[in-house]
N, C-alpha and C. Protein backbone atom coordinates (compact mmCIF):
# COMPACT_ATOMS: atom_id res chain seq x y z
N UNK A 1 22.95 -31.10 37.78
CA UNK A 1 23.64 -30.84 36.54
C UNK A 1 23.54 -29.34 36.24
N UNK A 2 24.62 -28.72 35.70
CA UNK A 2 24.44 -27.33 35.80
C UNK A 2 25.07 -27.48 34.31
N UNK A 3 24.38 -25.64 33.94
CA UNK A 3 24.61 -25.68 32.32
C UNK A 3 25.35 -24.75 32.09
N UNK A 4 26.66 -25.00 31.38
CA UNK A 4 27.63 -23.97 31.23
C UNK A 4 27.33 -22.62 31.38
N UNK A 5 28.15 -21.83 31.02
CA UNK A 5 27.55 -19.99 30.91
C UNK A 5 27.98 -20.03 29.29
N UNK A 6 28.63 -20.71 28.40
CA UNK A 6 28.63 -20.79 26.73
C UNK A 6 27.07 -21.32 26.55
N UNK A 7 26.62 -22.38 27.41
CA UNK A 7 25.42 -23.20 26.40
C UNK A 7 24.49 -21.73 26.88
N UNK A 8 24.23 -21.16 27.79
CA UNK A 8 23.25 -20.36 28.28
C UNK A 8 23.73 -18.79 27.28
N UNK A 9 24.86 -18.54 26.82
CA UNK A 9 25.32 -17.80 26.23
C UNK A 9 24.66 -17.53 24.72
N UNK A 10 24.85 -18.83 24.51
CA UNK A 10 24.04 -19.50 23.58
C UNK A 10 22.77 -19.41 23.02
N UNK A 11 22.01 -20.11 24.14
CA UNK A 11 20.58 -19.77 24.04
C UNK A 11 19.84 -18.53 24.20
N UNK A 12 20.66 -17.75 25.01
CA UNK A 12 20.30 -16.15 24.85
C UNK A 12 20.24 -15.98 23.76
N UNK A 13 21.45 -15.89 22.79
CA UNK A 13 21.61 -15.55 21.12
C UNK A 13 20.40 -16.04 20.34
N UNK A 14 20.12 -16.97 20.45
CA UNK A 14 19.21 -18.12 19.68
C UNK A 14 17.87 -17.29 20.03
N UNK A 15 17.57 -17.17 21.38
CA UNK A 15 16.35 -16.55 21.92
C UNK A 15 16.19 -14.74 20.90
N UNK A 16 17.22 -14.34 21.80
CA UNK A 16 17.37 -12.90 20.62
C UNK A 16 16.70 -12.84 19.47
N UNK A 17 17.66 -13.95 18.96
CA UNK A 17 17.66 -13.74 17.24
C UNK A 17 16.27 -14.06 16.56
N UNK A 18 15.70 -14.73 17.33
CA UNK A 18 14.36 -15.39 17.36
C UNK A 18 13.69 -13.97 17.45
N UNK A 19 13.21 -13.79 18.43
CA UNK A 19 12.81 -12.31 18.69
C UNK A 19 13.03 -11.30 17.92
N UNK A 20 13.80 -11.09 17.52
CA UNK A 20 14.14 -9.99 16.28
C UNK A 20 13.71 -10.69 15.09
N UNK A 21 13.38 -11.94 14.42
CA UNK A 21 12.79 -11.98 13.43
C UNK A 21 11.29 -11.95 13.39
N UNK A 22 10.58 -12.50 14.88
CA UNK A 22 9.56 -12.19 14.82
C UNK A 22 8.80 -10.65 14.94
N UNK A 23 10.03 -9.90 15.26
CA UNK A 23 9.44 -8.34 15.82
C UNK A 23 9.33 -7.69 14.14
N UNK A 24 10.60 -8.15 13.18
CA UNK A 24 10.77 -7.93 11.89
C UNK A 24 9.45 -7.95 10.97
N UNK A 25 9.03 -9.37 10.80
CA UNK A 25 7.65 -9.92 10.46
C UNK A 25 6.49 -9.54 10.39
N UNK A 26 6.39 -8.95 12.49
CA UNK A 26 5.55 -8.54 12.49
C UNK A 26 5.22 -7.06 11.55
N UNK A 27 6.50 -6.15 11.89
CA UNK A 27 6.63 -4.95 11.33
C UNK A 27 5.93 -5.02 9.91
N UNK A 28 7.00 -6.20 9.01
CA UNK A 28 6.55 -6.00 7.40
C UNK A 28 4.95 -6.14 7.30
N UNK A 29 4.30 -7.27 8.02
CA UNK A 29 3.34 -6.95 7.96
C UNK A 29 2.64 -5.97 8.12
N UNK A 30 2.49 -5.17 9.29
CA UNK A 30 1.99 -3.74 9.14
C UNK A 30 2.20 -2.62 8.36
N UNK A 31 3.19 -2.92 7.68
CA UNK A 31 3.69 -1.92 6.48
C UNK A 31 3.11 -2.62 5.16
N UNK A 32 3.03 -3.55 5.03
CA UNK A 32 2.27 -4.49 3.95
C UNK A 32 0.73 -4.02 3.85
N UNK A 33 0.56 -3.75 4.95
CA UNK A 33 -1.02 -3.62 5.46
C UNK A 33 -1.30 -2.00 5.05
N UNK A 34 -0.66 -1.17 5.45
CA UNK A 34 -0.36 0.01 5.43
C UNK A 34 -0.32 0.32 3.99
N UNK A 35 0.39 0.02 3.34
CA UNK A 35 0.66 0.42 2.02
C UNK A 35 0.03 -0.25 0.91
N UNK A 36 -0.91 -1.48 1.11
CA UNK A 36 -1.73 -1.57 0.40
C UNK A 36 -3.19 -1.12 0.60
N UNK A 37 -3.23 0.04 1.87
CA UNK A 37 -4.36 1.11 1.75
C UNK A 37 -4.22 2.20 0.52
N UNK A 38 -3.04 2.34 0.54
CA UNK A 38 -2.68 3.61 0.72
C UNK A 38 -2.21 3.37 -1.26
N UNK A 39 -2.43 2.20 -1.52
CA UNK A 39 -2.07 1.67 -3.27
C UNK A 39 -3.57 1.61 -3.71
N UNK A 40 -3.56 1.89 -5.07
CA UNK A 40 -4.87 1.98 -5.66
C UNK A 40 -4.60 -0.08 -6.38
N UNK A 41 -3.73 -1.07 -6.36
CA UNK A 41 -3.61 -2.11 -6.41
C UNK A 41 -4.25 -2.95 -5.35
N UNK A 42 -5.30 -3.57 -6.05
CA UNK A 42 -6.27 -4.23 -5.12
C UNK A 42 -5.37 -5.92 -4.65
N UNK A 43 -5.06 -6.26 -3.63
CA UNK A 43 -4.94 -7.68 -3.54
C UNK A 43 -5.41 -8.74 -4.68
N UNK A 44 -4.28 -9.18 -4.98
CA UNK A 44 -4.70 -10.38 -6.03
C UNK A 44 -3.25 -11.53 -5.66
N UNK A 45 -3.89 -12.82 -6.43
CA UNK A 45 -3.39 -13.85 -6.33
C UNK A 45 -2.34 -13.72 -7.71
N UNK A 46 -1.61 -13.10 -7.77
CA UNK A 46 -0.50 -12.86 -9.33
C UNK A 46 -0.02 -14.07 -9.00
N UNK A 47 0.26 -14.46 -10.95
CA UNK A 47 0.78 -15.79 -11.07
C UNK A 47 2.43 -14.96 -11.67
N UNK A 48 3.57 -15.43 -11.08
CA UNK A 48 4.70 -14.69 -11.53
C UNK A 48 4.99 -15.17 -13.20
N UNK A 49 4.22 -16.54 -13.40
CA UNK A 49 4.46 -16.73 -15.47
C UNK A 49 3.30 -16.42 -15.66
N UNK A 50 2.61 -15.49 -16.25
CA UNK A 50 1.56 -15.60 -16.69
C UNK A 50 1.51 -15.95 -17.94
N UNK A 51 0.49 -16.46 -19.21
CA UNK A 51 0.50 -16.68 -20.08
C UNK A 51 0.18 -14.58 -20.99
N UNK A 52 1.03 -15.42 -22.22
CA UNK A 52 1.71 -14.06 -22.52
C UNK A 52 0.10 -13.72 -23.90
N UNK A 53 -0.08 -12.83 -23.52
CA UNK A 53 -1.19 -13.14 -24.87
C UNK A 53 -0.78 -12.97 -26.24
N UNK A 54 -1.62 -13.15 -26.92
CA UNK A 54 -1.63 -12.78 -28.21
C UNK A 54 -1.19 -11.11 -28.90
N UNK A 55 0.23 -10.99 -29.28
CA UNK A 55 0.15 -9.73 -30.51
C UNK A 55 0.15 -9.90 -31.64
N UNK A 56 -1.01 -10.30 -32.28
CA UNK A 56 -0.99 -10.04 -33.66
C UNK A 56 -1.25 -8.40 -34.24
N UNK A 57 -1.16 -8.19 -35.26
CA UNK A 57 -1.55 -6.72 -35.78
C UNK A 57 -2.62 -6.54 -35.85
N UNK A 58 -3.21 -7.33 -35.99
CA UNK A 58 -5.32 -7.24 -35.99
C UNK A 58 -5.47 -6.88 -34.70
N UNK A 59 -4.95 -7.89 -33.69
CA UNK A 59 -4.83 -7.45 -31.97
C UNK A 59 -4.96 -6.22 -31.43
N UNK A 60 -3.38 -5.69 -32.16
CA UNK A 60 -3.00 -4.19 -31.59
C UNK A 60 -3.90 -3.47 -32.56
N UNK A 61 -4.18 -3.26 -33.56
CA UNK A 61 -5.34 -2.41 -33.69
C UNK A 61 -6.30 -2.62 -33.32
N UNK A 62 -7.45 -3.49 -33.34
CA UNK A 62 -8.64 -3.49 -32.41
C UNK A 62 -8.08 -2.85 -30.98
N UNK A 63 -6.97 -3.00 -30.62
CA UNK A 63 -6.98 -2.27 -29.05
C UNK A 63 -6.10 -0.95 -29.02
N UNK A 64 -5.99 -0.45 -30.08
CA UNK A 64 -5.59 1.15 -30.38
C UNK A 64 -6.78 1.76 -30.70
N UNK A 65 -7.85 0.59 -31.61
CA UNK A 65 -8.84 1.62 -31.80
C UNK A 65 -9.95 1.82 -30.87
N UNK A 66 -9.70 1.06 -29.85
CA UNK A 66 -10.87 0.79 -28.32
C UNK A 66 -10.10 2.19 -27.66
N UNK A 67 -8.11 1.81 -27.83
CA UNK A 67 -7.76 2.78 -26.95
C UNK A 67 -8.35 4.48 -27.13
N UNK A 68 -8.30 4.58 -28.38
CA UNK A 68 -8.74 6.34 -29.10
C UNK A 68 -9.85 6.38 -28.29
N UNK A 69 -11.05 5.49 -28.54
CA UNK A 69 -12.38 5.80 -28.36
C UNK A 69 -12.62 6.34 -26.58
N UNK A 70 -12.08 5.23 -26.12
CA UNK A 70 -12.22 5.14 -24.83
C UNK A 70 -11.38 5.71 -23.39
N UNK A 71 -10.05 5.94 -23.90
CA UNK A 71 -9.00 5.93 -23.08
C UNK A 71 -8.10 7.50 -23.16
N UNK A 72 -7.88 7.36 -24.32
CA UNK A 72 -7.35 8.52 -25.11
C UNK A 72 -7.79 9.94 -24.41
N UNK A 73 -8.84 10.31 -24.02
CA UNK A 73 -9.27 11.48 -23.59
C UNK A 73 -8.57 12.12 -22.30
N UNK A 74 -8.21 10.92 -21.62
CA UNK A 74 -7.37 11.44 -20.22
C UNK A 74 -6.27 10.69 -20.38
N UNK A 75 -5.80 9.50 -21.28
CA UNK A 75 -4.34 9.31 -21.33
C UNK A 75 -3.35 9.86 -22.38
N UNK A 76 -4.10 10.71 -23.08
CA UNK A 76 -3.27 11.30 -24.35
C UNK A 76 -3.55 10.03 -25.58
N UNK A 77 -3.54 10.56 -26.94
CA UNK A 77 -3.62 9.55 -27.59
C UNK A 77 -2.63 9.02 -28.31
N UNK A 78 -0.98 9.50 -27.64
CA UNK A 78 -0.27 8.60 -27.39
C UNK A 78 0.20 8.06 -26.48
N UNK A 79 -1.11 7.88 -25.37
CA UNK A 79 -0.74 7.17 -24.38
C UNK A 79 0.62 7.46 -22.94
N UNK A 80 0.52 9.13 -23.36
CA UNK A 80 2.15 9.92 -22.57
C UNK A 80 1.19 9.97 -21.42
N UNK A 81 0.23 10.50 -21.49
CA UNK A 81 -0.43 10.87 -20.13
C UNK A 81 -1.19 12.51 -20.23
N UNK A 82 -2.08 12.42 -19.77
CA UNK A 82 -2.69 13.77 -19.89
C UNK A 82 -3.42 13.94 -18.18
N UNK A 83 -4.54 13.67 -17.99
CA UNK A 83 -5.26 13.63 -16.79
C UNK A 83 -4.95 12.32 -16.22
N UNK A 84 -4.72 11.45 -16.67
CA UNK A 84 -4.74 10.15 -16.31
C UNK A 84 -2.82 10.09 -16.14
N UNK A 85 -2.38 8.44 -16.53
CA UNK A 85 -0.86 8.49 -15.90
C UNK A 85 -0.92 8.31 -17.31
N UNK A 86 1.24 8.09 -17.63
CA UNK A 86 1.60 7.21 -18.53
C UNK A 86 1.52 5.71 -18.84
N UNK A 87 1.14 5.33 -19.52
CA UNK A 87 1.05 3.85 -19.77
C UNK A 87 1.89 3.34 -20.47
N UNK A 88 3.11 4.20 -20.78
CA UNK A 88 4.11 3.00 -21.33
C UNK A 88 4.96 2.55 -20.43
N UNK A 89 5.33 1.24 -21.08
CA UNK A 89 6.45 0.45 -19.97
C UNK A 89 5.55 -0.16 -18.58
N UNK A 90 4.52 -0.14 -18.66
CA UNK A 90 3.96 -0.47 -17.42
C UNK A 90 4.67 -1.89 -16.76
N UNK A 91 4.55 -2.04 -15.07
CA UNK A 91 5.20 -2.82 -14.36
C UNK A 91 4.37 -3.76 -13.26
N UNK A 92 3.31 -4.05 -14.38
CA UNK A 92 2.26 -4.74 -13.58
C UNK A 92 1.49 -6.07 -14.61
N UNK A 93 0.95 -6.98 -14.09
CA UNK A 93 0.53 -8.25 -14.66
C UNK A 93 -0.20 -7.79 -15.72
N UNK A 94 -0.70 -8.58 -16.73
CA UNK A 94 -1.71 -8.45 -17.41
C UNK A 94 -3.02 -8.38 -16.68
N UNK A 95 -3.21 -9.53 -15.84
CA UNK A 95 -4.26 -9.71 -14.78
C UNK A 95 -4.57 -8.13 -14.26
N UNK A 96 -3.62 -7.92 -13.64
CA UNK A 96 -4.09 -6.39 -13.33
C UNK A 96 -4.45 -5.03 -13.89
N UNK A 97 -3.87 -4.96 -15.34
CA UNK A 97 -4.54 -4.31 -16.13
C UNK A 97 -5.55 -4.22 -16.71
N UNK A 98 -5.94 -5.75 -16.64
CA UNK A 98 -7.44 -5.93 -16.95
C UNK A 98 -8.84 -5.49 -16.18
N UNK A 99 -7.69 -6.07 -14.69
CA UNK A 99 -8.99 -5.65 -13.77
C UNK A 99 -8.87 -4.43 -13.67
N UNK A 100 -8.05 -3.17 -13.80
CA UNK A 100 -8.27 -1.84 -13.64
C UNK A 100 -9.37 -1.42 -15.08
N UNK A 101 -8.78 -1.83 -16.06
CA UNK A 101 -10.14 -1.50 -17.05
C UNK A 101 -11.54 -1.68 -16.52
N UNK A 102 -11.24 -3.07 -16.17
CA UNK A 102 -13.10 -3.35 -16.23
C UNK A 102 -13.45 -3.05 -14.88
N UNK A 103 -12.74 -2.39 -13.80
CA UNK A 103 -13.52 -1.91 -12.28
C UNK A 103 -13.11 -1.00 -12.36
N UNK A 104 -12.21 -0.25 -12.50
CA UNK A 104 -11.96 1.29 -12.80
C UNK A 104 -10.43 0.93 -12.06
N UNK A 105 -10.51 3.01 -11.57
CA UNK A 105 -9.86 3.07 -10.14
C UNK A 105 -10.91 3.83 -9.26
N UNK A 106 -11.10 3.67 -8.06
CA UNK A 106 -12.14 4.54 -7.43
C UNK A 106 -11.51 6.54 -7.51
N UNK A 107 -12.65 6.91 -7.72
CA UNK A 107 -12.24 8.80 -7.83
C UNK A 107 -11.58 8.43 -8.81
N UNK A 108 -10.89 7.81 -9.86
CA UNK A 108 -10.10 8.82 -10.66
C UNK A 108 -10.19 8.23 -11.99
N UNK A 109 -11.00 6.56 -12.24
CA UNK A 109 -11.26 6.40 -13.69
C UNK A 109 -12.57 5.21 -13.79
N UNK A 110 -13.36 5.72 -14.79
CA UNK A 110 -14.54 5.16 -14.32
C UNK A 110 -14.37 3.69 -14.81
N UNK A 111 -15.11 2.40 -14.70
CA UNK A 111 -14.93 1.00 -14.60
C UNK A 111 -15.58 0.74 -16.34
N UNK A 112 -14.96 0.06 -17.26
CA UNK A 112 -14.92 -0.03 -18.50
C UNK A 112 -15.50 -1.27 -19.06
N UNK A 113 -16.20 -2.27 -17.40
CA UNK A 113 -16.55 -3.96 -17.63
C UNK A 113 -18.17 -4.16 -18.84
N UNK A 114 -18.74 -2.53 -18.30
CA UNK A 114 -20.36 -3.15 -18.81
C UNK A 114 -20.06 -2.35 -20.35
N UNK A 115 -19.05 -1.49 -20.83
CA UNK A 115 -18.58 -1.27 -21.97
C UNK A 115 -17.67 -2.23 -22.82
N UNK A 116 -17.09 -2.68 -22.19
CA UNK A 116 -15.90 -3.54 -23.11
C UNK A 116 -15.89 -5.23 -22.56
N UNK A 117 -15.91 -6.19 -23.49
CA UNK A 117 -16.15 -7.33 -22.97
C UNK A 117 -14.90 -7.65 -22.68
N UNK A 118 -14.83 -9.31 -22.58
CA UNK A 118 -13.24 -9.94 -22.16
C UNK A 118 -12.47 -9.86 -23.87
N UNK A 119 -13.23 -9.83 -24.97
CA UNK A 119 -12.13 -9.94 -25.87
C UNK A 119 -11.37 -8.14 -25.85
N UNK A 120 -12.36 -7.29 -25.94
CA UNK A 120 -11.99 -6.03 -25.77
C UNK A 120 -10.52 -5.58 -24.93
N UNK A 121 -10.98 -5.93 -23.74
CA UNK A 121 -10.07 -5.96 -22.69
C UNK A 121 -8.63 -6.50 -22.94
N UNK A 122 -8.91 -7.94 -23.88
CA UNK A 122 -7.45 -8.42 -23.87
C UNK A 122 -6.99 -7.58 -25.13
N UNK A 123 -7.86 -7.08 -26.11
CA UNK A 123 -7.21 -6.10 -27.33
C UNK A 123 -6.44 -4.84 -26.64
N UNK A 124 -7.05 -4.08 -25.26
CA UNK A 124 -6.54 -3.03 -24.73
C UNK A 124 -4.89 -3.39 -24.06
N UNK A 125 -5.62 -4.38 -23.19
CA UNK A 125 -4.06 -5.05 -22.94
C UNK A 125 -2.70 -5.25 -23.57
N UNK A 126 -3.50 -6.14 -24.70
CA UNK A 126 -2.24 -6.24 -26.00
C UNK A 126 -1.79 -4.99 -26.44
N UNK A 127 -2.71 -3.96 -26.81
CA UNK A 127 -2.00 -2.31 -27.09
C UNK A 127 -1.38 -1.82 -26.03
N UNK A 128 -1.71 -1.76 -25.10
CA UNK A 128 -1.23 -1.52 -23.88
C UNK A 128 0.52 -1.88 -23.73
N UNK A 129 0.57 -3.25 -23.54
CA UNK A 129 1.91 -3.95 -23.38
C UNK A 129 2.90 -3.44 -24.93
N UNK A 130 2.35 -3.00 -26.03
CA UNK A 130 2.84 -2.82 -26.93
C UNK A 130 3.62 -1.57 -27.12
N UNK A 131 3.23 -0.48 -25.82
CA UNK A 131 3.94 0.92 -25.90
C UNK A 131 4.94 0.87 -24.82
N UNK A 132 5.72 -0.44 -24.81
CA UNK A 132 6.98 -0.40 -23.88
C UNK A 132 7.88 0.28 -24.35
């Protein structure tokens, strides 16, 4: 039994195409790999809904007035940016803003966990998300 030159035509394509998605894959991965050296964003499990916290006005002030004390010195104390970045509009989870407070960033902001507890943190947050 012999197999056309379409079915073998065929399976070349199929084979190819195969091959080029795995060569693809592999690539993103190494660029995945690559560029989360090279990101001060540590690997995390982000939930894409997260639960939205609390803004009340008591909220955002307790975490304007954590922000002055604490933050303010290298982010400006309106938060434009001075030594540190801008923080408005930010484009990252809550989850992750939290954990940059309370572990820092390495070299460039010191870790805020054995200063500020979890309610603290979510007051910074809530001010935080509030200068969109």
């Amino acid at each position: 039994m012999t197999i056309s030159l379409a079915w073998r035509a065929f399976w070349a394509a199929v084979t190819a195409g195969g091959l080029a998605v795995g060569v693809a894959l592999a690539s993103a991965a190494v660029l995945r790999h690559t560029a989360g050296g090279a990101s001060h964003q540590e690997p995390t499990e982000e939930r894409w809904l997260e639960e939205r916290r609390s803004d009340s006005p008591v909220l955002l002030a307790r975490g304007r007035e954590l922000f002055l004390k604490s933050c303010a010195h290298c982010h400006a104390a309106d938060a434009r940016g001075d030594e540190g970045p801008d923080l408005h509009g930010l484009q990252v989870s809550d989850r992750y803003i939290a954990r940059v407070i309370t572990r820092g960033v390495e070299g460039e902001m010191p870790a805020f966990g054995k200063k500020h507890g979890s309610e603290d943190v979510a007051a910074l947050t809530a001010y935080l998300r509030s200068l969109d």
